[in-house]
N, C-alpha and C. Protein backbone atom coordinates (compact mmCIF):
# COMPACT_ATOMS: atom_id res chain seq x y z
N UNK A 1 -40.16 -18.84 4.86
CA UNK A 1 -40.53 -17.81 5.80
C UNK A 1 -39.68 -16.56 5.57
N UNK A 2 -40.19 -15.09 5.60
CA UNK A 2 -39.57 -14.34 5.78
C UNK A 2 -39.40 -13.97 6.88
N UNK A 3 -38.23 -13.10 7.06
CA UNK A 3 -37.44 -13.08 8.02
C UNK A 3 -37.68 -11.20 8.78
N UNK A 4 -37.45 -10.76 9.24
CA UNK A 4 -37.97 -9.40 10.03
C UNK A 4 -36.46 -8.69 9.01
N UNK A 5 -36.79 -7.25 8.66
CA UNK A 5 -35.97 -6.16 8.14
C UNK A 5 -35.05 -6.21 9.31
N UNK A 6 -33.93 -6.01 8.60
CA UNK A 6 -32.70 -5.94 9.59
C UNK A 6 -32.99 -3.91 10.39
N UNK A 7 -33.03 -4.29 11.15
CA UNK A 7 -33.52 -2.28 11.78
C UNK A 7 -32.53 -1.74 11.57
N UNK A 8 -31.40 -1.67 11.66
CA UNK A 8 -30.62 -1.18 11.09
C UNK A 8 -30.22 0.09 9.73
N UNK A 9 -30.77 -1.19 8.63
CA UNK A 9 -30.70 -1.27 7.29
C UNK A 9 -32.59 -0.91 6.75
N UNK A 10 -33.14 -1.61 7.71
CA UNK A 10 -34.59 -1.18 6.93
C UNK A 10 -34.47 -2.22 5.38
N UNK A 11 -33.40 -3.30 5.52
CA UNK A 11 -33.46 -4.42 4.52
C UNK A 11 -33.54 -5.89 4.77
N UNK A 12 -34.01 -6.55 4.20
CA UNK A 12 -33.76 -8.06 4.66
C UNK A 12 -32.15 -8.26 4.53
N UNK A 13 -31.80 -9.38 5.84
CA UNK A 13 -30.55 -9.92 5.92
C UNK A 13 -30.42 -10.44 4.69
N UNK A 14 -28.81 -10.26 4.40
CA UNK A 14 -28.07 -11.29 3.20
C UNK A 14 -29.09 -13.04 3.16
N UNK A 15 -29.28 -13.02 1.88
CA UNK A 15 -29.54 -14.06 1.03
C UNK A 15 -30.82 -14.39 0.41
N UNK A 16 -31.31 -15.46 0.02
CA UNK A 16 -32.49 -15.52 -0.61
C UNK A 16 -33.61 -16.14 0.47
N UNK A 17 -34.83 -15.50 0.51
CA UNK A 17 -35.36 -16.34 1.31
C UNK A 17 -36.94 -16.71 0.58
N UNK A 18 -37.28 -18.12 0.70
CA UNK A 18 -38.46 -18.11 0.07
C UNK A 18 -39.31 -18.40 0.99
N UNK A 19 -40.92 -18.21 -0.27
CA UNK A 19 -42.12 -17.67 0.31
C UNK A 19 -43.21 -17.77 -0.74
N UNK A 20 -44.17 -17.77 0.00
CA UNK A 20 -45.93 -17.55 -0.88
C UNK A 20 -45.77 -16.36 -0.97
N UNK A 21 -46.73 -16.33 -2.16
CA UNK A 21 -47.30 -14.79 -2.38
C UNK A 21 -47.93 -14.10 -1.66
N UNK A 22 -48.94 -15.13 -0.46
CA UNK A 22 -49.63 -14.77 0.84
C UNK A 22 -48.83 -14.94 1.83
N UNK A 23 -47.86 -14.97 1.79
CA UNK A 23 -46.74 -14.17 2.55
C UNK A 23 -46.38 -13.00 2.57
N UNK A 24 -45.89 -12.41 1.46
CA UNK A 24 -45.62 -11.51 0.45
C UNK A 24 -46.55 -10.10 1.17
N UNK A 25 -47.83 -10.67 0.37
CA UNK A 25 -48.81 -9.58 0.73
C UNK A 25 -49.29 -9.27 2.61
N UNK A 26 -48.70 -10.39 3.13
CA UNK A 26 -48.72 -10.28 4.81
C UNK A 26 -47.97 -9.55 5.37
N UNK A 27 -46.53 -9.56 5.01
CA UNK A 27 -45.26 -8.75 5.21
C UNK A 27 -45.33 -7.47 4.52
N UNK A 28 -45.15 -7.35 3.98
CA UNK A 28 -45.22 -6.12 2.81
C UNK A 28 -46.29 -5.38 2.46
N UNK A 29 -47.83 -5.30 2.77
CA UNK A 29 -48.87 -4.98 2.33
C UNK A 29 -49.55 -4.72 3.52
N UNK A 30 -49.78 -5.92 4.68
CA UNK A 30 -50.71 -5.73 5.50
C UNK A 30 -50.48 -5.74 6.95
N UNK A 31 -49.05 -5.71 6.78
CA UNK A 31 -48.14 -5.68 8.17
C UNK A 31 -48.03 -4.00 8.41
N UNK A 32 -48.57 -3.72 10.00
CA UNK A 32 -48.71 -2.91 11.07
C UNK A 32 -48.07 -1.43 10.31
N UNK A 33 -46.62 -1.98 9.89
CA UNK A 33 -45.16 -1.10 9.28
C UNK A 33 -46.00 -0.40 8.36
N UNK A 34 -46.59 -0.99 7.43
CA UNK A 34 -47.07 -0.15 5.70
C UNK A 34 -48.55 0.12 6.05
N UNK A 35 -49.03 0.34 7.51
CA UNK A 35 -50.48 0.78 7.32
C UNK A 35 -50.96 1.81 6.59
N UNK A 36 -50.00 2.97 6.71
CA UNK A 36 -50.62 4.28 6.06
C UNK A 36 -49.51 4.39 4.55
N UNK A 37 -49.28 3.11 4.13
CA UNK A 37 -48.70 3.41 2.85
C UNK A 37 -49.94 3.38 1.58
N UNK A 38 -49.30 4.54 0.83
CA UNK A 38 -49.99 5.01 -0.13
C UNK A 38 -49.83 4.26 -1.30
N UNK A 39 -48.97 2.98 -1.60
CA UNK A 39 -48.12 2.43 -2.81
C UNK A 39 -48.41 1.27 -2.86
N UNK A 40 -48.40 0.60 -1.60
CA UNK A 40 -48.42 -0.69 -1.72
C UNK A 40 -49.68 -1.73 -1.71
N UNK A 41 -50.63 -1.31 -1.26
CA UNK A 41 -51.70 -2.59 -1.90
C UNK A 41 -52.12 -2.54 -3.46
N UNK A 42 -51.41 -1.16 -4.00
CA UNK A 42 -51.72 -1.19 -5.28
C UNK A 42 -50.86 -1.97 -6.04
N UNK A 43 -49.55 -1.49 -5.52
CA UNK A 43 -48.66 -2.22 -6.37
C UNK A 43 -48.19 -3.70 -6.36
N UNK A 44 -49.19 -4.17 -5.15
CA UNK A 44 -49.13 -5.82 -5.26
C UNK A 44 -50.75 -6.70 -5.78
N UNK A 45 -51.59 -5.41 -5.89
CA UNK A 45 -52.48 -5.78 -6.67
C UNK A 45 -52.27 -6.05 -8.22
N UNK A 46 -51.14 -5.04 -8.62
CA UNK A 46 -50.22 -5.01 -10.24
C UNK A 46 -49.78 -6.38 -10.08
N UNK A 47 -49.15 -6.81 -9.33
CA UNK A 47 -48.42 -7.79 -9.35
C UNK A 47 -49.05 -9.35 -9.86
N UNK A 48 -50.57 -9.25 -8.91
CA UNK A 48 -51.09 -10.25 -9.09
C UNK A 48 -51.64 -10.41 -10.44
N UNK A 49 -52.03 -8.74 -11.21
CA UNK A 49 -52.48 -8.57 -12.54
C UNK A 49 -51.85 -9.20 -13.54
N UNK A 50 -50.25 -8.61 -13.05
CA UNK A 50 -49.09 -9.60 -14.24
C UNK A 50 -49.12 -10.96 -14.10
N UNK A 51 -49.59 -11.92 -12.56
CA UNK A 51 -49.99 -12.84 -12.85
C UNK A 51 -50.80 -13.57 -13.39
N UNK A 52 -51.84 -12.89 -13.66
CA UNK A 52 -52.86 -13.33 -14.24
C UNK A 52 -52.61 -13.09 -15.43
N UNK A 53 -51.59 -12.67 -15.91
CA UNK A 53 -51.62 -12.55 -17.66
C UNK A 53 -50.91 -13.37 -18.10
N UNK A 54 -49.78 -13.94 -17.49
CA UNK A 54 -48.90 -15.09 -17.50
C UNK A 54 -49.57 -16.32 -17.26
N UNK A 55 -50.35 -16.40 -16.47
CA UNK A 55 -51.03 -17.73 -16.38
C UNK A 55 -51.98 -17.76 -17.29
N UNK A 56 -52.40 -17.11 -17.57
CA UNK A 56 -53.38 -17.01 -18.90
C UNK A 56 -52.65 -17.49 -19.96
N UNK A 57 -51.24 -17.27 -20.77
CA UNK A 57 -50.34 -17.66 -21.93
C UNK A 57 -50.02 -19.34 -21.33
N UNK A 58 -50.03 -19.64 -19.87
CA UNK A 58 -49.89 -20.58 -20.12
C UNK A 58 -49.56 -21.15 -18.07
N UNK A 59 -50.56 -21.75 -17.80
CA UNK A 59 -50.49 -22.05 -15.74
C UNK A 59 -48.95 -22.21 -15.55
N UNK A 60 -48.33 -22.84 -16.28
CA UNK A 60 -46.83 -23.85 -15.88
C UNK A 60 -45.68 -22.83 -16.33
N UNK A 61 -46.08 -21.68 -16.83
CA UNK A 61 -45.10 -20.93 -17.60
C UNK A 61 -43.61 -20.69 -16.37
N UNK A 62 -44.55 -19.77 -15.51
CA UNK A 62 -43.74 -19.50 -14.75
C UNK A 62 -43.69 -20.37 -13.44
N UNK A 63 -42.18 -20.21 -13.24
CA UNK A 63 -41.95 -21.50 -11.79
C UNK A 63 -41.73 -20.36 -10.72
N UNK A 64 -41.34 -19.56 -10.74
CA UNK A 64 -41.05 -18.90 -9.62
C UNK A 64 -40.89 -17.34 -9.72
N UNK A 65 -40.70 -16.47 -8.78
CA UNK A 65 -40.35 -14.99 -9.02
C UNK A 65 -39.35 -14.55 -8.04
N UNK A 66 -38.27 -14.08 -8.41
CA UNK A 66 -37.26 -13.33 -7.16
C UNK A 66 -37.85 -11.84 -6.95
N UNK A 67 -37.93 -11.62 -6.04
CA UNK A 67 -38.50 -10.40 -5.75
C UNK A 67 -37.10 -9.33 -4.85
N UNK A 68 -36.90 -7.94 -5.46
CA UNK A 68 -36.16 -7.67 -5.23
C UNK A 68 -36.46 -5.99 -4.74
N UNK A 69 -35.33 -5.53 -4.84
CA UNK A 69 -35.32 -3.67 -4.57
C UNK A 69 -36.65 -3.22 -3.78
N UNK A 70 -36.93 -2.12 -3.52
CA UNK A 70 -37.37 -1.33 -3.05
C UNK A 70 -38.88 -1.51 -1.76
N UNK A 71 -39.45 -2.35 -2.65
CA UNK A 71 -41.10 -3.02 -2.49
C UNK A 71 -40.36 -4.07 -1.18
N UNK A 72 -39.06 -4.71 -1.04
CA UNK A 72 -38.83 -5.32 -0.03
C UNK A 72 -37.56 -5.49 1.01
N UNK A 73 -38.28 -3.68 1.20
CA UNK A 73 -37.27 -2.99 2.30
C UNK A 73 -38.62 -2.39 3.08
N UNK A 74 -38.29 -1.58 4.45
CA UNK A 74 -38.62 -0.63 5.18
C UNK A 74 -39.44 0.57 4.25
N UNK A 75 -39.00 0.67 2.84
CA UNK A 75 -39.72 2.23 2.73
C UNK A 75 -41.04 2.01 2.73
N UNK A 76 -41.85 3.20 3.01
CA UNK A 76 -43.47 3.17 3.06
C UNK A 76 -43.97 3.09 1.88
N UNK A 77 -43.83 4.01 0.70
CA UNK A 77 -44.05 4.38 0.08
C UNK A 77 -43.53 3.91 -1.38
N UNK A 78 -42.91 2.26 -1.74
CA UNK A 78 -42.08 2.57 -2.79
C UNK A 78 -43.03 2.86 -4.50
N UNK A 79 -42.14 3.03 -5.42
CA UNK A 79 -42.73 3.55 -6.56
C UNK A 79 -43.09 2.32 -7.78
N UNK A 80 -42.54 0.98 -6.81
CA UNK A 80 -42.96 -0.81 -7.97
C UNK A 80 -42.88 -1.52 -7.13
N UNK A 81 -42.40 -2.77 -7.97
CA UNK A 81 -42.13 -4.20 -7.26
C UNK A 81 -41.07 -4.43 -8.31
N UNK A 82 -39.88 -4.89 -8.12
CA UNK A 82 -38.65 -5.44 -8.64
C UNK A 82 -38.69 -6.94 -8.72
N UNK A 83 -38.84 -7.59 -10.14
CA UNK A 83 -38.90 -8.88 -10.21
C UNK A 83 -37.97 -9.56 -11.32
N UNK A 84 -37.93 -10.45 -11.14
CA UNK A 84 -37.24 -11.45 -12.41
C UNK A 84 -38.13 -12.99 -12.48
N UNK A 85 -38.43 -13.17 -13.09
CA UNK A 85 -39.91 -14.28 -13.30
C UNK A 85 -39.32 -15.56 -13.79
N UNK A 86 -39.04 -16.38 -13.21
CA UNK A 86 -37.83 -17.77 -13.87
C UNK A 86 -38.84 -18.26 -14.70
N UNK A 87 -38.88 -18.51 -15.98
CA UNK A 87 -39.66 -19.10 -17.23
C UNK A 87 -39.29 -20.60 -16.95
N UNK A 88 -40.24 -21.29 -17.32
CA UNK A 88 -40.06 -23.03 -17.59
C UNK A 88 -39.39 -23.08 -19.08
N UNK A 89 -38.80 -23.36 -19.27
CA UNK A 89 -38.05 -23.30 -21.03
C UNK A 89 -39.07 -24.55 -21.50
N UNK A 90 -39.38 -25.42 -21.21
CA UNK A 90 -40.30 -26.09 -21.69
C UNK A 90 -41.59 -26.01 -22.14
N UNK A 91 -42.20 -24.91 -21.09
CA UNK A 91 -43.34 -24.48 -21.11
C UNK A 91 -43.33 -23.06 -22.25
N UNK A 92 -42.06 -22.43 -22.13
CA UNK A 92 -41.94 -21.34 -23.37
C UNK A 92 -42.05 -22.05 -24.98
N UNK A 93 -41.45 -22.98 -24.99
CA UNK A 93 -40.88 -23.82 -26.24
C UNK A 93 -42.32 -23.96 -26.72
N UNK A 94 -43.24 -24.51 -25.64
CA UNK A 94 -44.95 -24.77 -26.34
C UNK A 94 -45.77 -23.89 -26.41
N UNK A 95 -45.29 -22.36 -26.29
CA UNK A 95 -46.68 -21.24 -26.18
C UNK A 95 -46.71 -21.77 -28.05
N UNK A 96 -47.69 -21.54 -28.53
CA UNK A 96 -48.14 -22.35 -29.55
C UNK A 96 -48.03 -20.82 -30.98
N UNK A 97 -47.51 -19.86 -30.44
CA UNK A 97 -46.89 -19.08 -31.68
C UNK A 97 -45.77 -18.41 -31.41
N UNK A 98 -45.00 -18.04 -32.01
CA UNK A 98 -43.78 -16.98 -32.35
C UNK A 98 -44.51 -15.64 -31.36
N UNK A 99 -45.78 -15.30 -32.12
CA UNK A 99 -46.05 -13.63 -31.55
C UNK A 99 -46.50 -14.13 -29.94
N UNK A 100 -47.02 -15.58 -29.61
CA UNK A 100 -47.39 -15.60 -27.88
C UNK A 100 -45.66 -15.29 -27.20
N UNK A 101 -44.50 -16.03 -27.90
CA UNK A 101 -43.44 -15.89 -27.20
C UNK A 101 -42.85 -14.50 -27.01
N UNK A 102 -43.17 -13.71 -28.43
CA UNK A 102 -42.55 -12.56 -28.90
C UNK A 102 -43.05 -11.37 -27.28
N UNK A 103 -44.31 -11.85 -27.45
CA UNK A 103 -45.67 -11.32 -26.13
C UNK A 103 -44.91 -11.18 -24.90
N UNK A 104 -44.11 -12.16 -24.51
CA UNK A 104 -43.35 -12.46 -23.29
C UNK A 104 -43.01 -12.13 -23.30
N UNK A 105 -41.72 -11.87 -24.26
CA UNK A 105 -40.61 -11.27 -24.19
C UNK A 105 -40.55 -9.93 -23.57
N UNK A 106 -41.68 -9.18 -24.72
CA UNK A 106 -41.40 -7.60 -24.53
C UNK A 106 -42.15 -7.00 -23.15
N UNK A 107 -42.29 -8.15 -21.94
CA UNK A 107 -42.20 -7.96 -20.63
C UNK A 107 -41.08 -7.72 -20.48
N UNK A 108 -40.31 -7.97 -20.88
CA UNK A 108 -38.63 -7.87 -20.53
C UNK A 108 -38.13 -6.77 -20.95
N UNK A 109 -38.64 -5.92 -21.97
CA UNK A 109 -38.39 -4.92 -22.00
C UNK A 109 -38.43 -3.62 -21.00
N UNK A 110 -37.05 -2.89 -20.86
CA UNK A 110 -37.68 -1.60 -19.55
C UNK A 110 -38.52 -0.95 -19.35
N UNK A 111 -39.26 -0.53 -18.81
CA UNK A 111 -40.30 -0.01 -18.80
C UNK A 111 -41.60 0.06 -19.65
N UNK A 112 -41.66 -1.12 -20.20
CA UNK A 112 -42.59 -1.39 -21.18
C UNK A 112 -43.88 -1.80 -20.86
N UNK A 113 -44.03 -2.22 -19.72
CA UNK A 113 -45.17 -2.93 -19.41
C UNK A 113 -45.75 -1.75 -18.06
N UNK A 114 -44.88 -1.44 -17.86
CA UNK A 114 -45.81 0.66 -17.21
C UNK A 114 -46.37 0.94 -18.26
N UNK A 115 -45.20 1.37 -19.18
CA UNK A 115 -46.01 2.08 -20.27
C UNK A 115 -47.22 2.06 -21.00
N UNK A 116 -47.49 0.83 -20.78
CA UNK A 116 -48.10 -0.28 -21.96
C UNK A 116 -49.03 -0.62 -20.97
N UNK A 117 -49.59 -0.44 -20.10
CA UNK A 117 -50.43 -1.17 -18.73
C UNK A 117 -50.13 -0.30 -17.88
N UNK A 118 -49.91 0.57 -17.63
CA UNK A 118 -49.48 1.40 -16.08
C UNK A 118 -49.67 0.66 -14.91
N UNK A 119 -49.25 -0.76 -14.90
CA UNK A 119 -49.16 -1.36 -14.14
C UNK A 119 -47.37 -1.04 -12.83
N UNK A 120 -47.30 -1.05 -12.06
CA UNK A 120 -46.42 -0.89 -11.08
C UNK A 120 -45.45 -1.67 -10.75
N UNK A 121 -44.56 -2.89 -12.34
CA UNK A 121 -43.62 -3.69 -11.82
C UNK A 121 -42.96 -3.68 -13.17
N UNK A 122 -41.62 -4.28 -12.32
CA UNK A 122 -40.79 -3.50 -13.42
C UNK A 122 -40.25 -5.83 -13.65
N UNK A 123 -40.39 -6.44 -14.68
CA UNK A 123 -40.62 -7.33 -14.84
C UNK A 123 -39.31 -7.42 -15.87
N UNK A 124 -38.41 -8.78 -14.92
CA UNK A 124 -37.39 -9.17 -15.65
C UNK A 124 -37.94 -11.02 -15.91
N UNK A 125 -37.32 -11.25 -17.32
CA UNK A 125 -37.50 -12.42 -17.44
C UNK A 125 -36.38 -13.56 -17.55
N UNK A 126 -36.55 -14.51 -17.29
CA UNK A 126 -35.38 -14.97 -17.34
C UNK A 126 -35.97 -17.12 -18.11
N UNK A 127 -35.16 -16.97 -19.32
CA UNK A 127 -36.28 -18.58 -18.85
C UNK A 127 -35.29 -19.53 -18.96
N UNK A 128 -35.74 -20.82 -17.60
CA UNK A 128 -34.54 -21.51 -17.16
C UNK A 128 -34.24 -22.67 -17.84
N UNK A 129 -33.04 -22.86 -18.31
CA UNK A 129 -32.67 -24.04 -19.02
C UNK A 129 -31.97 -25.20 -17.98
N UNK A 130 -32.71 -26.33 -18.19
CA UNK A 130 -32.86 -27.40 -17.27
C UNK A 130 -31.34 -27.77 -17.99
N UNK A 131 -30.19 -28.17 -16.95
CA UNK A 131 -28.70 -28.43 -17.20
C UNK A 131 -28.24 -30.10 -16.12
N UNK A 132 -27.89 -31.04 -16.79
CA UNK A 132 -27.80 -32.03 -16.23
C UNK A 132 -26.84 -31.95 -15.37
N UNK A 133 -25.60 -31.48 -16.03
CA UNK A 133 -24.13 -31.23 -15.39
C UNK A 133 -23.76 -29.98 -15.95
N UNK A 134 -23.97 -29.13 -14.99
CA UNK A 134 -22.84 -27.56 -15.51
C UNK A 134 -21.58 -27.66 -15.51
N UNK A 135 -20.75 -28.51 -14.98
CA UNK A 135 -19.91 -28.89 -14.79
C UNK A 135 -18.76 -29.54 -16.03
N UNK A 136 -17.25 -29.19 -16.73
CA UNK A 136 -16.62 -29.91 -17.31
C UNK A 136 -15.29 -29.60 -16.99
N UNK A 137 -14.24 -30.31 -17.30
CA UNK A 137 -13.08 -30.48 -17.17
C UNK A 137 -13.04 -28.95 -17.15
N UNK A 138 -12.36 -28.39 -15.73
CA UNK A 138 -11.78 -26.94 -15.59
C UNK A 138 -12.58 -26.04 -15.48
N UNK A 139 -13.74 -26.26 -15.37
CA UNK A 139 -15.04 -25.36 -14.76
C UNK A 139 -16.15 -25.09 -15.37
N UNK A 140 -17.03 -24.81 -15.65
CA UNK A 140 -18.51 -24.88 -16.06
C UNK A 140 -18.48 -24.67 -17.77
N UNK A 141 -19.39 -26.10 -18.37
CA UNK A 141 -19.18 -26.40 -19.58
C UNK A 141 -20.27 -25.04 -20.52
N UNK A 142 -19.85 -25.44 -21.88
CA UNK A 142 -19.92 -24.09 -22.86
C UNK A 142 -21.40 -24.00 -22.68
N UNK A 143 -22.37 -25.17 -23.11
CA UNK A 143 -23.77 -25.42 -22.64
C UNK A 143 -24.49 -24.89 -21.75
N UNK A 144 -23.69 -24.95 -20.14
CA UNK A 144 -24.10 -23.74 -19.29
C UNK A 144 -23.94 -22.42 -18.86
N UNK A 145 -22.52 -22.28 -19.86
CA UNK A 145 -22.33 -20.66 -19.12
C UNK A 145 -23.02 -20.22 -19.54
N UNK A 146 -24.06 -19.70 -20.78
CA UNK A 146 -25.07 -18.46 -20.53
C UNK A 146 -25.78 -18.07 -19.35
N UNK A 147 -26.57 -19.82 -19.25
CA UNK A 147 -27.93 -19.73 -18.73
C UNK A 147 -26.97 -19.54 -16.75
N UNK A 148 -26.01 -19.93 -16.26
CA UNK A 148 -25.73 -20.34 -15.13
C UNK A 148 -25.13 -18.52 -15.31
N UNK A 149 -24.38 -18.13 -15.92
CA UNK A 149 -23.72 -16.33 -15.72
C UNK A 149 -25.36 -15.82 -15.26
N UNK A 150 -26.03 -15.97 -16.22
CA UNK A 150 -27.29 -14.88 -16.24
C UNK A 150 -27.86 -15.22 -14.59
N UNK A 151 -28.07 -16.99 -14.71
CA UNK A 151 -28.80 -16.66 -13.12
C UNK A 151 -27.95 -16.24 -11.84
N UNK A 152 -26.68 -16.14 -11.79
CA UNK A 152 -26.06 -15.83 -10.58
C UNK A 152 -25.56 -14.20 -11.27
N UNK A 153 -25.75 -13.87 -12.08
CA UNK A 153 -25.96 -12.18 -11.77
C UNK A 153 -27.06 -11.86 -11.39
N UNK A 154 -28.36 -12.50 -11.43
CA UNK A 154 -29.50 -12.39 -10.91
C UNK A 154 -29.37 -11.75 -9.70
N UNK A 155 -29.16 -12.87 -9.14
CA UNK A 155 -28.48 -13.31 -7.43
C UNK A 155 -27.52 -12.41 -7.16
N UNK A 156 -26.64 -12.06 -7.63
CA UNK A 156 -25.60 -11.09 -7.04
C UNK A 156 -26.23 -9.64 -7.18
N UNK A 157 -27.02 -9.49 -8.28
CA UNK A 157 -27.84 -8.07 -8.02
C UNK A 157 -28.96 -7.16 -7.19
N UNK A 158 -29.75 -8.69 -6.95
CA UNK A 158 -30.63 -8.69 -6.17
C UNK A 158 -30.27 -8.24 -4.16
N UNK A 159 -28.72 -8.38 -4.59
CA UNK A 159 -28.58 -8.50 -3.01
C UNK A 159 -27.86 -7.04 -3.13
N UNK A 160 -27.82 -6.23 -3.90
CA UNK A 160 -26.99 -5.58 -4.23
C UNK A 160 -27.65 -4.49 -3.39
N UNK A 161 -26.68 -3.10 -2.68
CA UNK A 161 -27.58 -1.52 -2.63
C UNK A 161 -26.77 -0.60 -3.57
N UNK A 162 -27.65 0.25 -3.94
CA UNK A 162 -26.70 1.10 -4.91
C UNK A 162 -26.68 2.56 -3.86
N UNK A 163 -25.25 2.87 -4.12
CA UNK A 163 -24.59 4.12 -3.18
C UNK A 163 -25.75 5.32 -3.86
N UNK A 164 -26.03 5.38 -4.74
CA UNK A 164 -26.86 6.69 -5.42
C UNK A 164 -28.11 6.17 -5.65
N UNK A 165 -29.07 6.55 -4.82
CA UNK A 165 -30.57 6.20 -4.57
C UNK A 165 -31.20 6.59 -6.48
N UNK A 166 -30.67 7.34 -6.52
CA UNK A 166 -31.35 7.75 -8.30
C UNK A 166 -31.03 6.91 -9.17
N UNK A 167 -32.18 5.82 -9.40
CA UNK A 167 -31.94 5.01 -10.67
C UNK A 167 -31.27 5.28 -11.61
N UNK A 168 -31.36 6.67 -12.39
CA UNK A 168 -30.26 6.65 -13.40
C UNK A 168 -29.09 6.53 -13.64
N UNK A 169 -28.14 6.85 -12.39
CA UNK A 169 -27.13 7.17 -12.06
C UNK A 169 -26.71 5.07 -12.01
N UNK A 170 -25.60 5.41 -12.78
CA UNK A 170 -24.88 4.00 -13.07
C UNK A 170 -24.42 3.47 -11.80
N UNK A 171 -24.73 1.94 -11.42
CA UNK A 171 -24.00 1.74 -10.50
C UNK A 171 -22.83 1.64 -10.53
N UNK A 172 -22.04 1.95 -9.67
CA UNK A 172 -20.53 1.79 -9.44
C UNK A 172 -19.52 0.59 -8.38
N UNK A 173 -18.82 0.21 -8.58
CA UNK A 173 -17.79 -1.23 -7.92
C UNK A 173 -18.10 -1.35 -6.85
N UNK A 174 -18.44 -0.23 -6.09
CA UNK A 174 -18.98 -0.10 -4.46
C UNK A 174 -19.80 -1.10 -4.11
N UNK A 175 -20.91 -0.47 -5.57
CA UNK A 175 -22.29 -1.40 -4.91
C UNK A 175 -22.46 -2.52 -5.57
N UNK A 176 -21.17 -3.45 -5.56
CA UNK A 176 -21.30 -4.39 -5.52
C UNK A 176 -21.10 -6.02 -4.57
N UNK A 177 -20.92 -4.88 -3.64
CA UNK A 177 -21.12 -5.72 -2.39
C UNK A 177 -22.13 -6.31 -1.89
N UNK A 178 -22.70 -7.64 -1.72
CA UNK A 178 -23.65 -8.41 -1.17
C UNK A 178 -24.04 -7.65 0.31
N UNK A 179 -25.28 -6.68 0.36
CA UNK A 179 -25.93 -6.44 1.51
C UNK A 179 -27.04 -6.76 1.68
N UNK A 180 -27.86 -7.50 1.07
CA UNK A 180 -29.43 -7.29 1.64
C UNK A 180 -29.47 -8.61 1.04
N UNK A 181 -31.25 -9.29 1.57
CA UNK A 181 -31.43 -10.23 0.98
C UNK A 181 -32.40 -9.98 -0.31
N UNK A 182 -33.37 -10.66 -0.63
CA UNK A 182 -34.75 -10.72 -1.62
C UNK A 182 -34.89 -11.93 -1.77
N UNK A 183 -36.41 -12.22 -2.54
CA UNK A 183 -37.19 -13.21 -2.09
C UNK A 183 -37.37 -14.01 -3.57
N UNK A 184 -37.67 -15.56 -3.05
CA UNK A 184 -37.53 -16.20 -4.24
C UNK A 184 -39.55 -16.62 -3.63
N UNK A 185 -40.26 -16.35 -4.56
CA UNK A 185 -41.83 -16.59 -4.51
C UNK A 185 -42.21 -17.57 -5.16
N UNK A 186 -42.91 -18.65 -4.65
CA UNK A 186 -42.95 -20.11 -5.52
C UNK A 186 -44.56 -19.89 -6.09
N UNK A 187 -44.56 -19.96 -7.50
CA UNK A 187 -45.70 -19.23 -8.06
C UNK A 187 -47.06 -19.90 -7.97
């Protein structure tokens, strides 16, 4: 369940909270708040587009989506949807060529899939490696630190606000304080 924007902040409270996609589009799309928004049934119509292209390479690919920045706050009007798409590493291992994986990938590239689709999401990938024990003598073994760093910067970014609203502008130590939540979407 999602949870009501903190009024305040115009953000969800600290942490992750999950949800359907027909959630998603209930809160964010067709809730009272975004009636006269100009951005958003389009840009969760994009959303569903990128789903359908992913499930097309393959139903099981993706397990889940964190949904983050802008698209799930208070503004009326935002300019995407902020995602990171958790890959099945199993299900990547069998797309059945080099160029279907290569395909994926360059979702992951910045702004590539606007460019390339003027579609409205800015699509991070991430694909998850199933870990029995992260765990070894003195703290998390060599096996998991990639995959376990990458997903808890996920998580620590997602909750993140940046002091300078202008994307370009580098974030700085400030904003790295845990304020807001975002959403983990079970696909």
């Amino acid at each position: 369940m999602i949870p009501q924007l903190n009024p305040a902040t115009s953000m969800l409270p600290l942490g992750r909270y999950g949800c359907t996609l027909a959630e998603v589009k209930a809160q964010y799309v067709h809730s009272s708040q975004f009636a006269s928004s100009s951005t958003r049934a389009q840009i969760f119509s994009d959303l569903l587009a990128v789903k359908a292209m992913l499930d097309a390479m393959n139903l099981k690919l993706v397990e889940r989506i964190w949904i983050g920045g802008s698209f799930v706050t208070g503004a009326l009007d935002p300019d995407d949807i902020d995602c990171t798409f958790w890959i099945n590493a199993e299900e990547f291992d069998a797309l059945p060529s080099n160029s279907q994986r290569n395909k994926l990938l360059n979702f992951n590239k910045k702004g590539r899939l606007r460019t390339t689709t003027n579609l409205r999401v800015e699509p991070f990938l991430v694909v998850r490696v199933p870990i029995a024990n992260p765990w070894s003598k003195g703290g998390v073994s060599a096996d998991a630190t990639f995959y376990t760093s990458l997903r808890g910067a996920w998580d620590d970014w997602w909750q993140r606000v940046r002091s300078d609203p202008n994307k370009a502008t580098l974030p700085i130590v400030q904003d790295a304080e845990p304020r807001r939540g975002y959403l983990e979407v079970s696909w």
